[in-house]
Protein backbone atom coordinates (compact mmCIF):
# COMPACT_ATOMS: atom_id res chain seq x y z
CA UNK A 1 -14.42 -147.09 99.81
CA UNK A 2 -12.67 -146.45 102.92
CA UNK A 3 -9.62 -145.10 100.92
CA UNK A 4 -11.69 -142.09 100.08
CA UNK A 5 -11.39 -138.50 100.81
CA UNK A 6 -12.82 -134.87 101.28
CA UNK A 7 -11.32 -132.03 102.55
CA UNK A 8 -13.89 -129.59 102.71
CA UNK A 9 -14.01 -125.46 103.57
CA UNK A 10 -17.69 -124.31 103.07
CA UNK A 11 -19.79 -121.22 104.17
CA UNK A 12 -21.10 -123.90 107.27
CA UNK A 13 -17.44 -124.11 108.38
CA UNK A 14 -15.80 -120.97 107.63
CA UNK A 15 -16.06 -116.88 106.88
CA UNK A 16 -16.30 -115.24 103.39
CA UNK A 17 -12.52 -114.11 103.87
CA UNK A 18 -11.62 -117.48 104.69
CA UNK A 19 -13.32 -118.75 101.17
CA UNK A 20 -11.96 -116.40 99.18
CA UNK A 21 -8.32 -117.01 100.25
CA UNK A 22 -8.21 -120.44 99.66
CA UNK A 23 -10.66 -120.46 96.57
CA UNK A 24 -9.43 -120.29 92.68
CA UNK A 25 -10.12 -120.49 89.46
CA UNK A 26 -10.14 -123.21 86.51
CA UNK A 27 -6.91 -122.03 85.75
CA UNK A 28 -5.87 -122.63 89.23
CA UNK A 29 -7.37 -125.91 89.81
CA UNK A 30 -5.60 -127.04 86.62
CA UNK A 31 -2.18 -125.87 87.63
CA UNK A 32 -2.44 -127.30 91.32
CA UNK A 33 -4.30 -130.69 90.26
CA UNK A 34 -0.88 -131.45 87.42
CA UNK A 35 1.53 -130.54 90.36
CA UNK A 36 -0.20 -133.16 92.40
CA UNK A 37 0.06 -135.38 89.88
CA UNK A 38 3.57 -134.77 88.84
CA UNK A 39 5.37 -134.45 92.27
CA UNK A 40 3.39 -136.05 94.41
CA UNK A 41 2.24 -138.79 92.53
CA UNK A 42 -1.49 -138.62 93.70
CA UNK A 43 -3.57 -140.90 90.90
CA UNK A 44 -6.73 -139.80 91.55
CA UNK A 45 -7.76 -136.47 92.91
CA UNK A 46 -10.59 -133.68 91.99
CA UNK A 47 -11.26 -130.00 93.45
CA UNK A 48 -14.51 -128.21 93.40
CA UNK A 49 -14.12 -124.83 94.37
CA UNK A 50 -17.66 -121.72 94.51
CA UNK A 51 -18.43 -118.90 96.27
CA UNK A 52 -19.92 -121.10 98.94
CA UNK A 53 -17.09 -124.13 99.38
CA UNK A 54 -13.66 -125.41 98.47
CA UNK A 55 -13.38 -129.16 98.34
CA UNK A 56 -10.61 -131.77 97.55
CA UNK A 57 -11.35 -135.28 97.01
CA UNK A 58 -9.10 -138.18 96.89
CA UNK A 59 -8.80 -141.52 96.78
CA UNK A 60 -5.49 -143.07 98.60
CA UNK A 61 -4.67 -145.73 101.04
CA UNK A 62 -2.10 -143.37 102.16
CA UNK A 63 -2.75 -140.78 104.66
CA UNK A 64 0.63 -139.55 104.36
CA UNK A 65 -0.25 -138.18 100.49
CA UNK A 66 -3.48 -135.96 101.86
CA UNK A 67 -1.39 -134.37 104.41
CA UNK A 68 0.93 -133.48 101.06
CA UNK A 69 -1.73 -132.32 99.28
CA UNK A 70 -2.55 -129.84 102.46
CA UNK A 71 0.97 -128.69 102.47
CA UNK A 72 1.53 -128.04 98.70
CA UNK A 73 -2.24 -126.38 98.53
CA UNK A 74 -1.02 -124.12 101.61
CA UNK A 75 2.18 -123.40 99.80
CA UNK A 76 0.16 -122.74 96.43
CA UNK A 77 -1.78 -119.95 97.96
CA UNK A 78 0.97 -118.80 100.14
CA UNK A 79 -1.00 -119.57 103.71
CA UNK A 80 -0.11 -121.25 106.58
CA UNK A 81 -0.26 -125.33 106.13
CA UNK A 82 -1.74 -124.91 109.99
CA UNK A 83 -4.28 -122.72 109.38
CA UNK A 84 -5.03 -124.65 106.06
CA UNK A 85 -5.05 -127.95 108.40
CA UNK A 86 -7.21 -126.00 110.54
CA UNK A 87 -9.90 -124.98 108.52
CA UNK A 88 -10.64 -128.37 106.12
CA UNK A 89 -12.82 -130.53 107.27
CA UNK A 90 -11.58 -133.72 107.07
CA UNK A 91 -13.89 -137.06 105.93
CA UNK A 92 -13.45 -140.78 104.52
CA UNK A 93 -15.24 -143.58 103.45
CA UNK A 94 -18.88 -143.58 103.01
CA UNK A 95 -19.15 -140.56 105.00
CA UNK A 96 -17.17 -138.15 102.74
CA UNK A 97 -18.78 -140.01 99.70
CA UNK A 98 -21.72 -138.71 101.55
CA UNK A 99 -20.92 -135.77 101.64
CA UNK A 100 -20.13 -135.35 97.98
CA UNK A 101 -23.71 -136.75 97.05
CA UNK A 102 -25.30 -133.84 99.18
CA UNK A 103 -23.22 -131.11 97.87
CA UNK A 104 -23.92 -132.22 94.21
CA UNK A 105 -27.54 -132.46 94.55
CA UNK A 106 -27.86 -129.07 96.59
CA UNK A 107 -28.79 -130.20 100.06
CA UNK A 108 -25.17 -128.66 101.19
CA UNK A 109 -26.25 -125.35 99.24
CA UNK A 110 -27.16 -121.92 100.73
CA UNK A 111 -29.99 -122.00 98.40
CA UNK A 112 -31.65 -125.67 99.12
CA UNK A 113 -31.50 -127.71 95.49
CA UNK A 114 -28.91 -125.13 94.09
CA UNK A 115 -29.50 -125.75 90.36
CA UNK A 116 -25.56 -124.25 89.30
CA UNK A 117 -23.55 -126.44 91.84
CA UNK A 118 -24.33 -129.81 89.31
CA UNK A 119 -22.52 -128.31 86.72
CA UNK A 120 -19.70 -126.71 88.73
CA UNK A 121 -19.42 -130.68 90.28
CA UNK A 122 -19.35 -131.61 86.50
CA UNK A 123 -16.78 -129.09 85.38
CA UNK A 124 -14.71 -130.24 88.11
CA UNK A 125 -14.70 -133.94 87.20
CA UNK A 126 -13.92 -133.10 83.38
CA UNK A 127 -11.47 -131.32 84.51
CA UNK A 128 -9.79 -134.01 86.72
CA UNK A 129 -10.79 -136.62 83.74
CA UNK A 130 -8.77 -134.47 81.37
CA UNK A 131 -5.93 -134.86 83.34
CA UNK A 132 -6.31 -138.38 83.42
CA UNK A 133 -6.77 -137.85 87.12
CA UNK A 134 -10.13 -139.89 87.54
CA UNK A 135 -9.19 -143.02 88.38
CA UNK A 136 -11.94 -146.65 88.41
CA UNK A 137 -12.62 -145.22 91.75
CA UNK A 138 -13.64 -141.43 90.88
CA UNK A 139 -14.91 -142.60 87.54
CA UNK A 140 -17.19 -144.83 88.73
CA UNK A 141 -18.29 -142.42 92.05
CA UNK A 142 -19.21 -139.42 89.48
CA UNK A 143 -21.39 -141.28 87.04
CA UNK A 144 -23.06 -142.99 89.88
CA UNK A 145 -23.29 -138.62 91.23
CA UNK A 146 -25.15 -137.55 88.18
CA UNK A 147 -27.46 -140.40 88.27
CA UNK A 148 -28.85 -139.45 91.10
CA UNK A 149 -28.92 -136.39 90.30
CA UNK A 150 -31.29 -137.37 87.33
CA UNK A 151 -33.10 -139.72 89.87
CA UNK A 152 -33.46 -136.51 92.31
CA UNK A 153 -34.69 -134.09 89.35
CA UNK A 154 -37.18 -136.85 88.15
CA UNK A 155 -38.47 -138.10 91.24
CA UNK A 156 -38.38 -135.07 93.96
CA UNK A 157 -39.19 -131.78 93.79
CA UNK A 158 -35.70 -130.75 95.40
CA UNK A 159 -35.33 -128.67 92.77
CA UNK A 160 -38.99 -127.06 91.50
CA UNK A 161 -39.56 -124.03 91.17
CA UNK A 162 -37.33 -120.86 91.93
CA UNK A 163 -35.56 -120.56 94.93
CA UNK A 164 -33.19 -117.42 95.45
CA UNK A 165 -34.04 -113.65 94.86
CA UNK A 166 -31.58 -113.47 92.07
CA UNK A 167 -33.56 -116.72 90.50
CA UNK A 168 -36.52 -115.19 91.11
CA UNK A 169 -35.61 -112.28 90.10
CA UNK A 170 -34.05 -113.67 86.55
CA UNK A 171 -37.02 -115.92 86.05
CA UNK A 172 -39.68 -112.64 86.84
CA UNK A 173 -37.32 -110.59 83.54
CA UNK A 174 -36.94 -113.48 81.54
CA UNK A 175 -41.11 -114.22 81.52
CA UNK A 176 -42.11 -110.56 81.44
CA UNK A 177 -39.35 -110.08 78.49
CA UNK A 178 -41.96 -112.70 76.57
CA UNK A 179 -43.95 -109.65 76.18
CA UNK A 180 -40.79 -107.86 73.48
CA UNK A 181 -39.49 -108.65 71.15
CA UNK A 182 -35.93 -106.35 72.65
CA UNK A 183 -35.88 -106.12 75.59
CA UNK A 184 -33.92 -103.83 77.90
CA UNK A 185 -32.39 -104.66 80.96
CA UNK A 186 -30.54 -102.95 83.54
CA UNK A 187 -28.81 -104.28 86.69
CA UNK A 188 -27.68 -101.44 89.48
CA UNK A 189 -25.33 -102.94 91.96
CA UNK A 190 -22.77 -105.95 91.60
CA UNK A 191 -22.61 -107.32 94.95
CA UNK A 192 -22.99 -110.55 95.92
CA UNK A 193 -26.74 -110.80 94.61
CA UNK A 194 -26.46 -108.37 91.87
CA UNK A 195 -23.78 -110.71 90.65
CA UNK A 196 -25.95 -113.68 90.93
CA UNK A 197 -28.76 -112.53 88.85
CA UNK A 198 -26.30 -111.44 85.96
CA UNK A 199 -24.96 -115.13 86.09
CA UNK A 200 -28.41 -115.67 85.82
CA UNK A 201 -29.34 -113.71 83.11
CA UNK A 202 -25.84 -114.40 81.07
CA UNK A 203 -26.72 -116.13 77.59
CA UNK A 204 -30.35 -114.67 77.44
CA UNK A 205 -31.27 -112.85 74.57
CA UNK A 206 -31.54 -109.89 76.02
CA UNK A 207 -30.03 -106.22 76.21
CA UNK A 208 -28.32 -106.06 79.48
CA UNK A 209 -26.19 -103.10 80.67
CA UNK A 210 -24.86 -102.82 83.97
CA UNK A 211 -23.68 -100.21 87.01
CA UNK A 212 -21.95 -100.20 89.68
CA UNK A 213 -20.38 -97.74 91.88
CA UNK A 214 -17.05 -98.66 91.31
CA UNK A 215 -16.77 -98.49 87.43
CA UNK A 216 -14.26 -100.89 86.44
CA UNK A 217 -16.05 -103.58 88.25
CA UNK A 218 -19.36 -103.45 86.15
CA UNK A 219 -16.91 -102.66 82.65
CA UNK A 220 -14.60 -106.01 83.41
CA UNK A 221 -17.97 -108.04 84.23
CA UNK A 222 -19.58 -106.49 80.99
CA UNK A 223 -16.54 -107.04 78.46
CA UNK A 224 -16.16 -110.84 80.04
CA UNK A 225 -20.55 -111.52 79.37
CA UNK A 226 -20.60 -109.28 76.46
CA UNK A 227 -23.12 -106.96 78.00
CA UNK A 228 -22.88 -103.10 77.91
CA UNK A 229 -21.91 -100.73 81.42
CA UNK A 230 -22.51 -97.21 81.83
CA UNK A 231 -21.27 -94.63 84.37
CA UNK A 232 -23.37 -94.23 88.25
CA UNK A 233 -23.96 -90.48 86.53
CA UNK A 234 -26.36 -92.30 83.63
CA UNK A 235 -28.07 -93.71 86.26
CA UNK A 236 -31.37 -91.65 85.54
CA UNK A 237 -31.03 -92.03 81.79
CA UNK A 238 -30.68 -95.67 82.16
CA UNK A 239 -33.32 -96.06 84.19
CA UNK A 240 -35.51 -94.09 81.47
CA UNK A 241 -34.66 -95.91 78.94
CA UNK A 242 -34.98 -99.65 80.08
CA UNK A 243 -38.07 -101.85 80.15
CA UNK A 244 -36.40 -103.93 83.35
CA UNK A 245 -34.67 -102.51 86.28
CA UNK A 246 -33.32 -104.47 88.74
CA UNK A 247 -31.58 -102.68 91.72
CA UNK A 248 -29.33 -104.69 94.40
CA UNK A 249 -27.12 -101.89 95.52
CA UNK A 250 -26.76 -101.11 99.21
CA UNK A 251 -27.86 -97.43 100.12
CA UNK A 252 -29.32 -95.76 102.68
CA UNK A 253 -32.09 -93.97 100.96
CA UNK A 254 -33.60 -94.99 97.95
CA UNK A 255 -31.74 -93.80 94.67
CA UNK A 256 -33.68 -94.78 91.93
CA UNK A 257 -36.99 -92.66 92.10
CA UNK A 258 -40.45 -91.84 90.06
CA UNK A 259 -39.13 -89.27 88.09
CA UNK A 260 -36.36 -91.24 86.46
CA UNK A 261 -39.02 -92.85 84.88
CA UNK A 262 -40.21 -90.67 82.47
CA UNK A 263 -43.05 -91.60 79.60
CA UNK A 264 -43.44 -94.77 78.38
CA UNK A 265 -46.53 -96.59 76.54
CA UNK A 266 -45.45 -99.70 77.61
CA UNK A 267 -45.17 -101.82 81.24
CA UNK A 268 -41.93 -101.66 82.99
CA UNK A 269 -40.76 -104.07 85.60
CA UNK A 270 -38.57 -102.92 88.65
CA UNK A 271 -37.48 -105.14 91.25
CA UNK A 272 -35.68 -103.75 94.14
CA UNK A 273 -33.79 -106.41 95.90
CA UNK A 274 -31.89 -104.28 98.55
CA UNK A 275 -32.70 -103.25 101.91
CA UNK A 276 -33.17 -100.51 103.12
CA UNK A 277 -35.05 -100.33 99.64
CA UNK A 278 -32.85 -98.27 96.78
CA UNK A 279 -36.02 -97.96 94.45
CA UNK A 280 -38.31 -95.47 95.97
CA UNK A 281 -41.76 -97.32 96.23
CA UNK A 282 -43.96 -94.00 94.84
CA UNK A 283 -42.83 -95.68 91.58
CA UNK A 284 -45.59 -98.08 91.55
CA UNK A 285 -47.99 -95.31 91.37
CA UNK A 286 -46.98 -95.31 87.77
CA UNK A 287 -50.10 -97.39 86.05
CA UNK A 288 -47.03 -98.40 83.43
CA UNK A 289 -44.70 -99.83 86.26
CA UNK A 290 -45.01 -103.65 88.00
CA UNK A 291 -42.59 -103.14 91.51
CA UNK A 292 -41.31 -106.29 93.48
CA UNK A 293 -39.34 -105.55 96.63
CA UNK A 294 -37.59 -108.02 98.69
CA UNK A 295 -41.08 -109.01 100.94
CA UNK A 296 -42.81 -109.91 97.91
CA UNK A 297 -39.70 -112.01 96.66
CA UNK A 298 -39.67 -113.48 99.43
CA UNK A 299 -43.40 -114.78 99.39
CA UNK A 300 -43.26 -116.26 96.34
CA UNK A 301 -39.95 -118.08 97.53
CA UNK A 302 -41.47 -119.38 101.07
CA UNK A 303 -43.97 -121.97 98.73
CA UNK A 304 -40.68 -123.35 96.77
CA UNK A 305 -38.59 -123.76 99.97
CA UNK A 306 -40.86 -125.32 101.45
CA UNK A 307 -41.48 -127.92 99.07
CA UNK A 308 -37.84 -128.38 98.89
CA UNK A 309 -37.34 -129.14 102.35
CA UNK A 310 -40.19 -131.71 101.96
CA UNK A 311 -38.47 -133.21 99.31
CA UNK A 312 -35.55 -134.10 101.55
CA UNK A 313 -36.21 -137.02 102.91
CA UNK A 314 -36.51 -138.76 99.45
CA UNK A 315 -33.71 -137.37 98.33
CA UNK A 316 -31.28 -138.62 101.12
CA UNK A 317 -33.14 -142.21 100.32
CA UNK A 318 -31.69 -142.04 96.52
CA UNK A 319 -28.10 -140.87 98.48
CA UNK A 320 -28.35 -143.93 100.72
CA UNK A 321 -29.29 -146.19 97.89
CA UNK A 322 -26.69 -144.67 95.25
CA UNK A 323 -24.20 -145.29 98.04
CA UNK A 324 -24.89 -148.94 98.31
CA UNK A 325 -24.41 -149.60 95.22
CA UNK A 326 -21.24 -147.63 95.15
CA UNK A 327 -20.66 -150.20 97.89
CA UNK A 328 -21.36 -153.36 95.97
CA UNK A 329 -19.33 -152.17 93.21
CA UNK A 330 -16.07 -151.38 95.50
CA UNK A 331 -16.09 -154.78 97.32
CA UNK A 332 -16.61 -156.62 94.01
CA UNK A 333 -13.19 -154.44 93.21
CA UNK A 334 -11.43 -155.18 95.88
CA UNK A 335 -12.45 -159.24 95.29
CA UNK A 336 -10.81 -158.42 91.66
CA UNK A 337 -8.09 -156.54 92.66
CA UNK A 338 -6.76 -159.23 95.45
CA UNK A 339 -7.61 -162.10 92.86
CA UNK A 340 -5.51 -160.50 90.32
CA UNK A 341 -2.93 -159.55 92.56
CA UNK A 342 -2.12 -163.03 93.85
CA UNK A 343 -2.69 -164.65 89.75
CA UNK A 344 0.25 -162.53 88.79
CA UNK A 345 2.24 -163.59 92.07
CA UNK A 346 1.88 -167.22 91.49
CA UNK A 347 2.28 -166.04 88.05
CA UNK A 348 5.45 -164.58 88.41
CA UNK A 349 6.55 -167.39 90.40
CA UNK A 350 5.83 -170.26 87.93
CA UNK A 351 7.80 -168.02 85.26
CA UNK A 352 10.90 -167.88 87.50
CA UNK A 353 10.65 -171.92 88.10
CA UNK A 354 10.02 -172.68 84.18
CA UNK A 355 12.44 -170.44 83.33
CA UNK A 356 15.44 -172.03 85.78
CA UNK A 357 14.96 -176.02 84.99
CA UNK A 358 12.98 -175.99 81.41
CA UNK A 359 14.85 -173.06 79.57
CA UNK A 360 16.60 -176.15 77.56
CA UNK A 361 13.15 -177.58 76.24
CA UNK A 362 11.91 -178.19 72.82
CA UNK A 363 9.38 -175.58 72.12
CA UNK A 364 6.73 -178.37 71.77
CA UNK A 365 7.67 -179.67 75.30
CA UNK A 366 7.63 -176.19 76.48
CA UNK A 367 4.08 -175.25 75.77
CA UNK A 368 2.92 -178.13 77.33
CA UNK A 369 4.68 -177.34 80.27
CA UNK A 370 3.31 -174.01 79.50
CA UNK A 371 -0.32 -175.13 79.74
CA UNK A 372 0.53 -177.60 82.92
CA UNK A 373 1.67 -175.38 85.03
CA UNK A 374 -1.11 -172.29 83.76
CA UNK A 375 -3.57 -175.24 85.07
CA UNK A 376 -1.82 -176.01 88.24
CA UNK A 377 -1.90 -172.02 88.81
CA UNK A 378 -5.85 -171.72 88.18
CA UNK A 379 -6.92 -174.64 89.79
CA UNK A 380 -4.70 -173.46 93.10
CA UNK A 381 -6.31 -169.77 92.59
CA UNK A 382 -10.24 -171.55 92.76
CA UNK A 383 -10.49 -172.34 96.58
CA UNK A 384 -9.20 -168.40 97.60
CA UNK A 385 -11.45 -166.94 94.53
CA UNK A 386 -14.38 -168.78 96.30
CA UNK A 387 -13.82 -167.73 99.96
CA UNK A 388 -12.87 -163.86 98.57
CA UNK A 389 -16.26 -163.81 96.99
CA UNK A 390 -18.11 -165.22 99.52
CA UNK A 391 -16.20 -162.37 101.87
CA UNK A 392 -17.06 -159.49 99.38
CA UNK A 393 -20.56 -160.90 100.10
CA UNK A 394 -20.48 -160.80 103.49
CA UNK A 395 -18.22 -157.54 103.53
CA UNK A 396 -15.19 -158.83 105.12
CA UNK A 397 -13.26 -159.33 102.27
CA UNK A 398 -10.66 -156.54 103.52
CA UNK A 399 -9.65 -159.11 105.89
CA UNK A 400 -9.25 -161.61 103.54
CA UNK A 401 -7.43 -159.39 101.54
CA UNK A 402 -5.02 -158.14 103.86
CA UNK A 403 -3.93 -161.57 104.36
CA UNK A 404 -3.29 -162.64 100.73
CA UNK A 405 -1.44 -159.06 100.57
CA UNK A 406 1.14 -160.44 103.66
CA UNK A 407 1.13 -164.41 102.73
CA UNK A 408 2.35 -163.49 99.04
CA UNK A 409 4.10 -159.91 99.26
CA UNK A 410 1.54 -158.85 97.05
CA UNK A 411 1.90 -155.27 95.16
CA UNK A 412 0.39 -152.89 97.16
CA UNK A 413 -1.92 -151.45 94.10
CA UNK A 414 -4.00 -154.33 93.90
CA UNK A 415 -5.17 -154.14 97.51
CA UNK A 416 -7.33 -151.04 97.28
């Protein structure tokens, strides 16, 4: 395991600015991952890249190939390979598989049990897999991931309940939209949260029009969900008109007021997510209207948080056990790997010596010298099979190893 690697930017280590330069998209990841593999030669490599982090991982027993990778990722997104070098963080072994265990199961997560980052871990391993780019090592590290993923879901509460404002938020529409059978939705505001609850909402069944100050950004985000937009001047018609509101934009008074409302025989929900509020709170004296603001939000959030961060503690014991037996399985690789490497040696050797005073034989004669010599090789191979398993047991078999690798001038590849 030692021969694996992170290189990790997240919003623990770094600014939003810094994130966003060094972030990309699928498109991206695709085009950087096949120049890795086609001029660098890396074999088995993955990148997970949010809002909240931008990770590398790699498995190599040369240190020389992730200082590449830093230098053709700086040159990628035309920045400095120092300042790139700078801000990764750099882990290996057990520690960065570690770390990959706590960012897939949401411990790393601005939101504690982050219910997305699983599938944007996924995405990035079927991507990599795709590419033929997951290696035994990767291969086996990811399936061993979303186990314990399952293990975590099953067995902890790490990820009950709803744990954002934009979750809450999306979960408040989606149950009071039980009520219709259309529902309409609008969403003011397409910052950072506002965004989050129309990821949230995307693939619902309901009507969902957006607005946002600056235009174009709420008709690209529309046209790419297949949602509607209107114009900041329909604001009031909009608001008239929909059975859900939900306001995130940042104002200094509130904008959306009690006589945008209008008449309506039937409940409307508004939930005002910004602060300083932009839904003026004389809307709830409206007998039809049901008004959440951020306080409230935030109430019903404290209960789910804190049941999360109870849950922690079993969750890291599923990590700690998922990473022994990540463990296990790499020394039994390594025994397997060193094994086969010194078979094909001797191999190789008794080829060579068959080949320089029997190539005259009858073919008869030949395949018994054939199955002599096959015996001599296995029987020579039992004593070092013993001791490497009995190493891998004891986990000093990289030792062992090491040695067979210098004794026989064994190929580097099955080292690892």
């Amino acid at each position: 395991m030692k021969n694996f690697h992170c290189l990790s930017i997240s919003h623990q280590t770094s600014s939003l600015e810094e994130r966003s330069q060094v972030s990309c998209n699928e498109q991206e990841s695709r085009e950087f991952l096949t120049l890795c593999q086609e001029s660098l030669g890396i074999k088995e490599l993955m990148m997970i890249s949010t809002c909240n982090r931008f990770e590398i991982y790699a498995y190599t027993n040369d240190l020389n190939e992730i200082k590449n990778i830093v230098r053709a990722y700086a040159a990628y997104k035309w920045l400095p390979s120092q300042k790139l070098e700078r801000l990764f963080n750099h882990t290996t072994g057990e520690q960065a598989a570690s770390h990959l265990f706590k960012v897939a199961l949401g411990l790393e997560s601005k939101v504690l049990g982050d219910l997305q980052i699983i599938n944007q871990v996924k995405r990035a391993y079927q991507l990599s897999h795709e590419l033929n780019l997951a290696g035994p090592f990767i291969h086996r590290l990811m399936h061993t991931v979303f186990y314990a993923n399952k293990r975590a879901v099953q067995e902890t509460a790490i990820r009950d309940g709803q744990a954002s404002l934009a979750s809450a938020s999306s979960f408040l529409t989606k149950r009071f939209a039980e009520d219709f059978t259309f529902t309409k939705v609008l969403i003011v505001g397409l910052g950072e949260i506002g965004l989050d609850v129309v990821k949230n909402l995307a693939g619902s069944e309901l009507s969902i029009t957006l607005i946002n100050r600056t235009e174009s950004k709420a008709k690209a985000l529309a046209e790419e969900l297949q949602m509607s937009y209107a114009p900041i001047e329909q604001l009031a018609q909009r608001v008239a008109e929909s059975d859900v509101v939900i306001s995130a934009v940042s104002v200094e008074k509130p904008i959306i007021n009690a006589s945008m409302i209008g008449y309506t025989a039937f409940q409307k929900l508004m939930i005002d997510l910004a602060v300083p509020a932009s839904i003026d709170s004389a809307v709830k004296e409206d007998p039809s209207v049901q008004l959440y603001n951020v306080d409230q939000l935030g109430e019903v959030l404290k209960g789910t948080l804190q049941k999360r961060r109870q849950a922690i503690p079993q969750v890291m014991e599923i990590i700690e056990e998922s990473i022994s037996s990540l463990e296990d399985w790499s020394r039994s690789m390594q025994y397997s790997n060193s094994l086969s490497g010194l078979k094909n040696k001797l191999d190789e050797i008794r080829k060579k010596e068959l080949s320089r005073h029997f190539k005259d034989l009858e073919s008869e004669d030949a395949q018994r010298f054939e199955q002599l010599t096959q015996g001599i090789i296995n029987q020579i191979v039992k004593l070092p099979a013993m001791q490497l398993k009995s190493a891998c047991q004891r986990g000093n078999a990289e030792d062992l190893s090491e040695m067979l690798k210098q004794l026989f001038e064994l190929d580097p590849r099955y080292s690892n």
